[in-house]
Protein backbone atom coordinates (compact mmCIF):
# COMPACT_ATOMS: atom_id res chain seq x y z
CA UNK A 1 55.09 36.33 -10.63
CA UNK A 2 53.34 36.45 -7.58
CA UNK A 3 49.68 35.69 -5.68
CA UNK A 4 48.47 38.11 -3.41
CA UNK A 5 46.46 36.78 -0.58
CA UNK A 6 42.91 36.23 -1.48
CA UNK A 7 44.49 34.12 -4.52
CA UNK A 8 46.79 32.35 -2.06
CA UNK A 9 44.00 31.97 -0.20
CA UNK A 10 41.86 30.64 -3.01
CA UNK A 11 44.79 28.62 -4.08
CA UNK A 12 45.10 26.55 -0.55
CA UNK A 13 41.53 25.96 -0.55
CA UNK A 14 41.74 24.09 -3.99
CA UNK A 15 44.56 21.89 -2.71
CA UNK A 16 42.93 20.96 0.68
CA UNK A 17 39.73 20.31 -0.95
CA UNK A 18 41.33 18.45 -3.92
CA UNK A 19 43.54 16.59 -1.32
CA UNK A 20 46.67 17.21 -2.44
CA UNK A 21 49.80 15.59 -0.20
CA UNK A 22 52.46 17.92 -1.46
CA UNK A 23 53.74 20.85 1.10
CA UNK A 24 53.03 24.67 0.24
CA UNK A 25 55.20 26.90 1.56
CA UNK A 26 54.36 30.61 1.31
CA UNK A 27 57.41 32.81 0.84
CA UNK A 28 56.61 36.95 1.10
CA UNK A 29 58.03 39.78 3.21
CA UNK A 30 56.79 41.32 6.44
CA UNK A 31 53.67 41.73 7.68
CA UNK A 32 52.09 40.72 4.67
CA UNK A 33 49.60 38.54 6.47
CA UNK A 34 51.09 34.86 5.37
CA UNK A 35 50.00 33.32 9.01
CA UNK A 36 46.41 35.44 8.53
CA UNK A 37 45.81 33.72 5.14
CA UNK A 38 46.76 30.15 6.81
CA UNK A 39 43.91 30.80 9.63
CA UNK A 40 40.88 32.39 7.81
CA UNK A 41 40.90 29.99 4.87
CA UNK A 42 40.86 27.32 7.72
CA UNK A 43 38.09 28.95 9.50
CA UNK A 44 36.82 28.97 5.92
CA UNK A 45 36.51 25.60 5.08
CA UNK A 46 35.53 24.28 8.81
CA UNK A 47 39.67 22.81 8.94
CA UNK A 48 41.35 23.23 12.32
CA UNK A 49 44.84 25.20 12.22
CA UNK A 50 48.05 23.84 14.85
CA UNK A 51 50.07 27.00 14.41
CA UNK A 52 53.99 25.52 14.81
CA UNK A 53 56.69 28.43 15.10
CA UNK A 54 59.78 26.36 13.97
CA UNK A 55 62.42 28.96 15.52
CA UNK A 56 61.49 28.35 18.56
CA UNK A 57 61.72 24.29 18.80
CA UNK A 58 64.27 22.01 19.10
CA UNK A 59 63.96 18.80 16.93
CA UNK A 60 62.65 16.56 20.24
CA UNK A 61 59.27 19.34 19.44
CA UNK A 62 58.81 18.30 16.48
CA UNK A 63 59.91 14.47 16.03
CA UNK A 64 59.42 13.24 19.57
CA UNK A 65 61.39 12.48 22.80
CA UNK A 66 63.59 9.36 23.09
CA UNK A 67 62.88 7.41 26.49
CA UNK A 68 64.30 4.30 27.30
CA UNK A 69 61.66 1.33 27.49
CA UNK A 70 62.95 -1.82 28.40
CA UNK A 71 65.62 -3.31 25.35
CA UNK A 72 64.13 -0.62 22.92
CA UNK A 73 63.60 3.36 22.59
CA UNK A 74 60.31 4.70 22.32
CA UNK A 75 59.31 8.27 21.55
CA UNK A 76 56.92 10.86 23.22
CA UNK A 77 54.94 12.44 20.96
CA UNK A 78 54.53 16.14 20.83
CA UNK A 79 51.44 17.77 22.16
CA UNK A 80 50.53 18.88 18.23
CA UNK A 81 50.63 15.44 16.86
CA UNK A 82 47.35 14.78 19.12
CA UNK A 83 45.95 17.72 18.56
CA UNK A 84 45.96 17.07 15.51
CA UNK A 85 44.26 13.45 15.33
CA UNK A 86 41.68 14.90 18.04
CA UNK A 87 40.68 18.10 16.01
CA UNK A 88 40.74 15.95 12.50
CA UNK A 89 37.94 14.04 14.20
CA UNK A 90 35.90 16.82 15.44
CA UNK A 91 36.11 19.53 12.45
CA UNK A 92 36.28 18.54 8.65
CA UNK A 93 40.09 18.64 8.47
CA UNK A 94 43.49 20.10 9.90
CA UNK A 95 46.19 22.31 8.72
CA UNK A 96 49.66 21.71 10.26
CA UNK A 97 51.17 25.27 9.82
CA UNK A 98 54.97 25.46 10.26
CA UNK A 99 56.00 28.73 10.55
CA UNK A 100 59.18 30.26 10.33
CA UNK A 101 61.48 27.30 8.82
CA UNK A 102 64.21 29.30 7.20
CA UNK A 103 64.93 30.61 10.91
CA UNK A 104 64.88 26.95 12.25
CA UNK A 105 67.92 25.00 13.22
CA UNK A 106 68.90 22.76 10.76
CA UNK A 107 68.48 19.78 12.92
CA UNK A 108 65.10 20.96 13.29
CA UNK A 109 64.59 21.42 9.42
CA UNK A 110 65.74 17.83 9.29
CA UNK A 111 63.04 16.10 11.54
CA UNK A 112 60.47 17.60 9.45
CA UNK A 113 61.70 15.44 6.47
CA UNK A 114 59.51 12.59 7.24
CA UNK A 115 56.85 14.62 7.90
CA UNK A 116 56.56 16.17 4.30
CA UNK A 117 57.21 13.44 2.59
CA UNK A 118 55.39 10.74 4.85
CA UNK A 119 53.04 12.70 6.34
CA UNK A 120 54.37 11.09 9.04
CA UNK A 121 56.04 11.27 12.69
CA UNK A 122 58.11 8.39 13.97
CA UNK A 123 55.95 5.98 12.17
CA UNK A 124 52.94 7.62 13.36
CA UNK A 125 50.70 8.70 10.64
CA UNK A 126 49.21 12.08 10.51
CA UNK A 127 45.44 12.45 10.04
CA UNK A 128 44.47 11.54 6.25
CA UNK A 129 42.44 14.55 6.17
CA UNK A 130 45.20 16.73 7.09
CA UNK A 131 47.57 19.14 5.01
CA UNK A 132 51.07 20.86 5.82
CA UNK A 133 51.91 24.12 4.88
CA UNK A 134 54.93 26.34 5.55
CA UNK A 135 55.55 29.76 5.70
CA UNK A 136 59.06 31.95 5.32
CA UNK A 137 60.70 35.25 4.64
CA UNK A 138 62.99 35.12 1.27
CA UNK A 139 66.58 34.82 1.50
CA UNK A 140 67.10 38.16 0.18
CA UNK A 141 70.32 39.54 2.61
CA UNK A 142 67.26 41.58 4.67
CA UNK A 143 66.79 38.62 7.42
CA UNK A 144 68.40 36.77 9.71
CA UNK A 145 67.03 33.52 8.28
CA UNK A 146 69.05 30.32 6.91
CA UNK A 147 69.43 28.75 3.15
CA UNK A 148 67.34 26.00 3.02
CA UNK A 149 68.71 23.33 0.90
CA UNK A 150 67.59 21.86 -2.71
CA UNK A 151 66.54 18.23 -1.20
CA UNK A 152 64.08 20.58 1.30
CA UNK A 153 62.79 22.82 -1.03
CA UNK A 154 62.20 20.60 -3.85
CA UNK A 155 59.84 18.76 -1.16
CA UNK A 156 57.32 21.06 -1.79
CA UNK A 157 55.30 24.19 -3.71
CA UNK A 158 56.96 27.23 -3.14
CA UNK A 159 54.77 30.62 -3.99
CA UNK A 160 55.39 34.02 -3.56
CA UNK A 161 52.89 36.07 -1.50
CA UNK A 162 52.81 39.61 -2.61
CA UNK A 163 49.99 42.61 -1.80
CA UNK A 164 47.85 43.77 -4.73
CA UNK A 165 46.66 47.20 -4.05
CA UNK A 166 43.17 46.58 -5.69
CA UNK A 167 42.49 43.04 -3.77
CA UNK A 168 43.73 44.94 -0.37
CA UNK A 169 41.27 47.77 -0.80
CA UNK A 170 38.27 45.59 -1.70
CA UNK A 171 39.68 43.55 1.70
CA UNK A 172 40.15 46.40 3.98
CA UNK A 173 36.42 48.26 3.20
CA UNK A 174 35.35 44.64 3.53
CA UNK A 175 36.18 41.84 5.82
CA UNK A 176 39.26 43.82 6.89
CA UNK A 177 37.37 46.63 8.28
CA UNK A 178 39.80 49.28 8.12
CA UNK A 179 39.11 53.17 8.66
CA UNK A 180 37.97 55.03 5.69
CA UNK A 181 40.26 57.66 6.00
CA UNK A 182 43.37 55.03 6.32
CA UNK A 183 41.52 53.68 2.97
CA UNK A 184 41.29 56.64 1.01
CA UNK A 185 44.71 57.22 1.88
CA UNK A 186 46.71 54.21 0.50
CA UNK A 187 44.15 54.72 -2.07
CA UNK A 188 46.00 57.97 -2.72
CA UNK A 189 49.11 56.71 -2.18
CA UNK A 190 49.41 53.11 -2.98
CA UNK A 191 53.09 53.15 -3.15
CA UNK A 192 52.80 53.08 0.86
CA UNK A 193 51.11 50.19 0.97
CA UNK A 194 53.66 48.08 1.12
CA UNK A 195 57.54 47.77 0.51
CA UNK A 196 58.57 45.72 -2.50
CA UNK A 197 61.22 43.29 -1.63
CA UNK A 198 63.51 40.90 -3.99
CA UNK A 199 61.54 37.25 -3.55
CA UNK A 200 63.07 35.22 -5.74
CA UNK A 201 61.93 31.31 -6.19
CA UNK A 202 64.54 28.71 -8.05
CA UNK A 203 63.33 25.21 -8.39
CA UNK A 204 64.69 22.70 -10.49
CA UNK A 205 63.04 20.09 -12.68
CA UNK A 206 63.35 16.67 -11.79
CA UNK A 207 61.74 13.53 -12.22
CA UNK A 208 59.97 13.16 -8.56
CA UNK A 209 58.59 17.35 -9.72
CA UNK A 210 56.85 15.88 -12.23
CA UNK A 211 55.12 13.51 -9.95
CA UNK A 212 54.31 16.13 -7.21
CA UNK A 213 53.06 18.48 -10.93
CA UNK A 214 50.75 15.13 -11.40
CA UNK A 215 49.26 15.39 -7.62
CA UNK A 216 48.34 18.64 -8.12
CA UNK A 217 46.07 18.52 -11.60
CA UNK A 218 43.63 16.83 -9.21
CA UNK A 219 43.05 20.51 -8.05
CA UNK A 220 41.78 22.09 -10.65
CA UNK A 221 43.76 25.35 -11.00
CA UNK A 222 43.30 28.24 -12.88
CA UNK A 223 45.75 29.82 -15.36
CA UNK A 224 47.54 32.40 -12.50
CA UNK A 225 47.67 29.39 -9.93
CA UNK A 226 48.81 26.78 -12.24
CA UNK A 227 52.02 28.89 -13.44
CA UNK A 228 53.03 29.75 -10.04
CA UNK A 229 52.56 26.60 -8.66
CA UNK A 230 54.74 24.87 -11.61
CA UNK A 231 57.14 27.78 -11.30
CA UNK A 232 57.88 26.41 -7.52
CA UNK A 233 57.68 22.94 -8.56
CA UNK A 234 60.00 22.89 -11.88
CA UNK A 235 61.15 26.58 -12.16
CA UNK A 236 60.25 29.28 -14.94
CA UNK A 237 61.54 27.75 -18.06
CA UNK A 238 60.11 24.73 -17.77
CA UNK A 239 56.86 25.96 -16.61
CA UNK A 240 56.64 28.17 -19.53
CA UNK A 241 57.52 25.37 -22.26
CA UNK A 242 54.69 23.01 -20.54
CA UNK A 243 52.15 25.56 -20.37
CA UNK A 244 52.82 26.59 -24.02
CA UNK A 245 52.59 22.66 -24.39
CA UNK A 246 49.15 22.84 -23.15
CA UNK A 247 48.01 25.62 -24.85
CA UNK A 248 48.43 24.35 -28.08
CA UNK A 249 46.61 20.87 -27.01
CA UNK A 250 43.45 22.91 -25.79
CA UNK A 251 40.58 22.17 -27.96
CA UNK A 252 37.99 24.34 -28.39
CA UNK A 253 34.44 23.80 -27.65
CA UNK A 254 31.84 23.07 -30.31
CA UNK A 255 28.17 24.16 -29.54
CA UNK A 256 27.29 20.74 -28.49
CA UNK A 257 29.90 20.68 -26.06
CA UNK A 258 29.22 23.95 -25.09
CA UNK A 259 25.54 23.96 -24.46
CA UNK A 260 25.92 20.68 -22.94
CA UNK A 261 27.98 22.26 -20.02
CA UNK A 262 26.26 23.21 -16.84
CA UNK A 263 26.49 26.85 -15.60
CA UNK A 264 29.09 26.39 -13.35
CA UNK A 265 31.19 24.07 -15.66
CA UNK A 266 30.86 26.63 -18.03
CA UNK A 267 32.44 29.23 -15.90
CA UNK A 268 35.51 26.95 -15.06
CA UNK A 269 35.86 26.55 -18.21
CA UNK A 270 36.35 29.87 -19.69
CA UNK A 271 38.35 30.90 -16.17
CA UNK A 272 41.15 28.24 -17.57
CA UNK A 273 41.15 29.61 -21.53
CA UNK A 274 44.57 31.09 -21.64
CA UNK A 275 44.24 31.53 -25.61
CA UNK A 276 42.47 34.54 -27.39
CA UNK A 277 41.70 32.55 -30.62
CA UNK A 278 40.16 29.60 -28.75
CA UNK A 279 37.53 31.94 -27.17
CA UNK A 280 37.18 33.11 -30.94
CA UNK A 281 36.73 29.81 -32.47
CA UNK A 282 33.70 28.84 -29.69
CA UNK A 283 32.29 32.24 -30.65
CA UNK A 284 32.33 31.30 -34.38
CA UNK A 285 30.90 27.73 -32.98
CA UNK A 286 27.83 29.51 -31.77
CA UNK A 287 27.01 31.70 -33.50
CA UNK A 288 27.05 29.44 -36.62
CA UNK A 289 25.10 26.73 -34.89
CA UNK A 290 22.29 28.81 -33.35
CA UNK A 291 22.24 31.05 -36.80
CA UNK A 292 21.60 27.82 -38.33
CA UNK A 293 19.17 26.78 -36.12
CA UNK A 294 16.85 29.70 -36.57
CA UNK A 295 17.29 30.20 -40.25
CA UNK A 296 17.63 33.95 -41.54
CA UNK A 297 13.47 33.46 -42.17
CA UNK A 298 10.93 35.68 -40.43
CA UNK A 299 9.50 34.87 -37.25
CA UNK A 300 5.89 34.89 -38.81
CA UNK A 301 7.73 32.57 -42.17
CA UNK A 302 8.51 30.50 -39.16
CA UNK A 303 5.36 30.20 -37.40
CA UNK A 304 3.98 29.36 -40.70
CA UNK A 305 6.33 26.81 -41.30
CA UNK A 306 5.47 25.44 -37.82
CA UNK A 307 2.13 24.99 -38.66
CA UNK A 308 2.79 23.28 -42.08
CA UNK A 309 5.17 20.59 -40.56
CA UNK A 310 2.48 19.77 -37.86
CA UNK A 311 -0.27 19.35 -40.50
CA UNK A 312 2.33 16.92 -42.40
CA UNK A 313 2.70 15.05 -39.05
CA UNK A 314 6.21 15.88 -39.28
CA UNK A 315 8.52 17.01 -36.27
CA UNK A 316 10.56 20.23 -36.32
CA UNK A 317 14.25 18.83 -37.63
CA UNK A 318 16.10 21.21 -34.95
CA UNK A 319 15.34 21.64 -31.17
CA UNK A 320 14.93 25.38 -30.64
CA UNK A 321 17.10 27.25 -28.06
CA UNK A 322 15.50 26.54 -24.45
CA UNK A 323 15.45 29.34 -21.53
CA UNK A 324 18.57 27.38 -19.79
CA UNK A 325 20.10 27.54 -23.33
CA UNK A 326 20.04 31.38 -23.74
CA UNK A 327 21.46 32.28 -20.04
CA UNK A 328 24.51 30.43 -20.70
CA UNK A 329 25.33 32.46 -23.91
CA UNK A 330 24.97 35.70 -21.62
CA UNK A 331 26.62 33.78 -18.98
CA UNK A 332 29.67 33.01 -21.51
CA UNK A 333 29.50 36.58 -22.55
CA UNK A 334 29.86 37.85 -19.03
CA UNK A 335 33.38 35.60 -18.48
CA UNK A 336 34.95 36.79 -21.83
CA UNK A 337 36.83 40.21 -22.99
CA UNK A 338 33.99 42.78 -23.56
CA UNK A 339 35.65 42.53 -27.65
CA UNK A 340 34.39 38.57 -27.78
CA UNK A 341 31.35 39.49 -26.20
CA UNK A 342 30.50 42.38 -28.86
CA UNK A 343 31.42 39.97 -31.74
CA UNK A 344 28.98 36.70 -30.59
CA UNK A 345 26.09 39.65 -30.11
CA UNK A 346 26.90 41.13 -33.53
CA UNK A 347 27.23 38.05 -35.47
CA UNK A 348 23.60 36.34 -34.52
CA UNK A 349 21.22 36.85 -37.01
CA UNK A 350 18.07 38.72 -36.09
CA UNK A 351 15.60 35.46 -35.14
CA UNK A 352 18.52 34.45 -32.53
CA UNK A 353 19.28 37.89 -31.25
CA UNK A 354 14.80 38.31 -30.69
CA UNK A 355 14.44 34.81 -29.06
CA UNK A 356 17.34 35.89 -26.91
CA UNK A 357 15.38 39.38 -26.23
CA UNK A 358 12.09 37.07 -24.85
CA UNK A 359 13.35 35.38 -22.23
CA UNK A 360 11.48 37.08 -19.36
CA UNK A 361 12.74 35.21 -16.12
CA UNK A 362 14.05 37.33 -13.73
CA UNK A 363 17.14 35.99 -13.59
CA UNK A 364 18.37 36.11 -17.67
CA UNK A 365 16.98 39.65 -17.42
CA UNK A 366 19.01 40.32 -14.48
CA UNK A 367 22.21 38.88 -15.95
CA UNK A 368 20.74 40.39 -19.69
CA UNK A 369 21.49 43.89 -18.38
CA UNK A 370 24.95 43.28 -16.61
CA UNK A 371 26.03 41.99 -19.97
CA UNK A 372 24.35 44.94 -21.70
CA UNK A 373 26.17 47.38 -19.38
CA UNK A 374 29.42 45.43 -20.39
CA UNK A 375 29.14 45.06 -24.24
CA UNK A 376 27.03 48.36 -24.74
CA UNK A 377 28.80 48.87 -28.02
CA UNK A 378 26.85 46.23 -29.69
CA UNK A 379 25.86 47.22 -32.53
CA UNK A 380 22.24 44.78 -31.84
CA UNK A 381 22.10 46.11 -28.53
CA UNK A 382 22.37 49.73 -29.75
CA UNK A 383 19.51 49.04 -32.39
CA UNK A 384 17.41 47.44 -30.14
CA UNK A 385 17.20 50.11 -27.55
């Protein structure tokens, strides 16, 4: 499994913003834009980017030079290290980018140990709001690169950066700004987009994995980033048995829950549902609650009743469905498989489905139609039309 770059780049905003002190280290191919992703999500989130070519540094570069002071040895401090706690001051964060480390010396791969695991460089700390990511080709017999060993790698997240035809055309007629004609032709002939090449990933579990798997739940991931962040972290099997783990723990929402959810809660919510029959369960949940809220009676039976319970001084038992109430039902039907939508639609009685057809804001009638373009085999949506 692999993230192609918008998702990386999605994926390293999450972690800076969530703070996260464990390493990512990007592993793709050529020319695949690794070091591109690194800068624009920077320039993204306001961060400043020290771009650190490994290959070409010697291990004085990157933990300091020894001068004799007095009794004692002090070290000089590379230019970067400054940069860094000068830039973290004036911008909202930094990203230490070390590219290149498979091609590194290995005395060079061995001063950066204190730096990924201390965020540290001879005892002088690294900006807190910094973050340290790496980039490589695989080890795949194609490059002239060195086999990083299992105490380095298991220092950090390793993912595998891959191009997705459909994300790279919606980038290139985009931000990219690539000629139409070079557009319509990898369009043609997306096999030229790219050359695959073997990028394998093989992390072992361990008990200091499951501490760096701990660090990053504080980041929120979705289902695609979460399995191929654990994949780096504690390798495929193991991944596969804990997210099975937590798919059977996930507990779906009842309508309280649900309608107590804001908007964008709501959205992150159903983003992370990895399970078909818990997005069928919530469905039931809703329908069944707001069915039972408006009764199968007639709206003018209701009315009537309204009136009747008011002359009784007596309050309505059951809050009705308010305007906020009814966009996050379309809202929910916009984030689920078009089949789920269709079903909640269907399965509202007629009172629901009519006090969802009165909303007149702009917005719900906005979002009514993108969700009537989407589930247009409704049988309620046909009838209504």
């Amino acid at each position: 499994m692999a993230l192609n770059p918008q998702q990386t780049g999605k994926l390293i905003e999450k972690l800076v913003l969530a703070k996260v002190k464990v390493p990512l280290c990007l592993e793709g191919g050529r020319g695949i834009g690794k070091s591109g992703i690194v800068k624009q999500t920077a320039s993204k989130l306001d961060w400043h980017c020290i771009d650190i070519r490994l290959a070409l540094d010697t291990p004085e570069d990157v933990a300091g030079y020894p001068r004799p002071c007095d009794n004692h040895v002090i070290y000089l401090i590379n230019d970067w290290v400054n940069e860094a706690t000068n830039m973290s001051k004036k911008k909202k964060g930094v990203i230490l980018f070390f590219d290149e480390i498979n091609r590194a010396p290995i005395q060079v791969r061995q001063a950066l140990f204190e730096i990924m695991t201390e965020y540290s460089v001879r005892r002088h700390k690294l900006p807190e709001n910094s973050y340290i990511i790496f980039a490589m080709n695989p080890d795949n017999g194609e490059y002239q690169v060195e086999q990083l060993d299992i105490a380095f790698q298991r220092r950090m997240i390793r993912i595998t950066v891959e191009p997705d035809i459909d994300a790279w055309l919606t980038w290139a007629a985009n931000e990219g700004k690539i000629d139409e004609e070079i557009i319509l032709f990898i369009r043609s002939n997306p096999q030229y987009l790219f050359s695959k090449e073997k990028c394998e990933i093989k992390a072992e579990y361990n008990p200091d994995a499951w501490r760096m798997v701990n660090d990053i739940t504080k980041a929120d991931l979705s289902g695609t980033e979460l399995v191929n962040v654990l994949t780096g972290l504690v390798g495929k099997e193991a991944t596969a048995l804990y997210i099975k783990f937590l798919r059977e723990k996930e507990h779906p929402l009842t309508a309280e829950e649900f309608f107590k959810l804001s908007n964008e809660e709501l959205v992150e919510y159903v983003k992370k549902i990895e399970s078909s029959g818990i997005v069928t369960t919530i469905v039931d949940n809703i329908t069944n609650y707001t069915n039972d809220l408006y009764g199968e009676i007639s709206e003018s039976e209701e009315n009537e009743k309204n009136k009747e319970d008011k002359k009784d001084g007596e309050k309505e038992s059951k809050t009705k469905l308010t305007e906020n109430d009814v966009y996050k039902i379309v809202l929910f039907c916009l984030n689920i498989p078009a089949e789920h939508s269709v079903g909640l639609l269907d399965k509202l009685n007629d009172n629901v489905f009519n006090h969802i057809k009165s909303i007149k804001s702009k917005e719900f009638i906005k979002l009514l139609k993108e969700t009537s373009i989407k589930i247009s085999s409704s049988n309620k949506l046909k009838s209504s039309q």
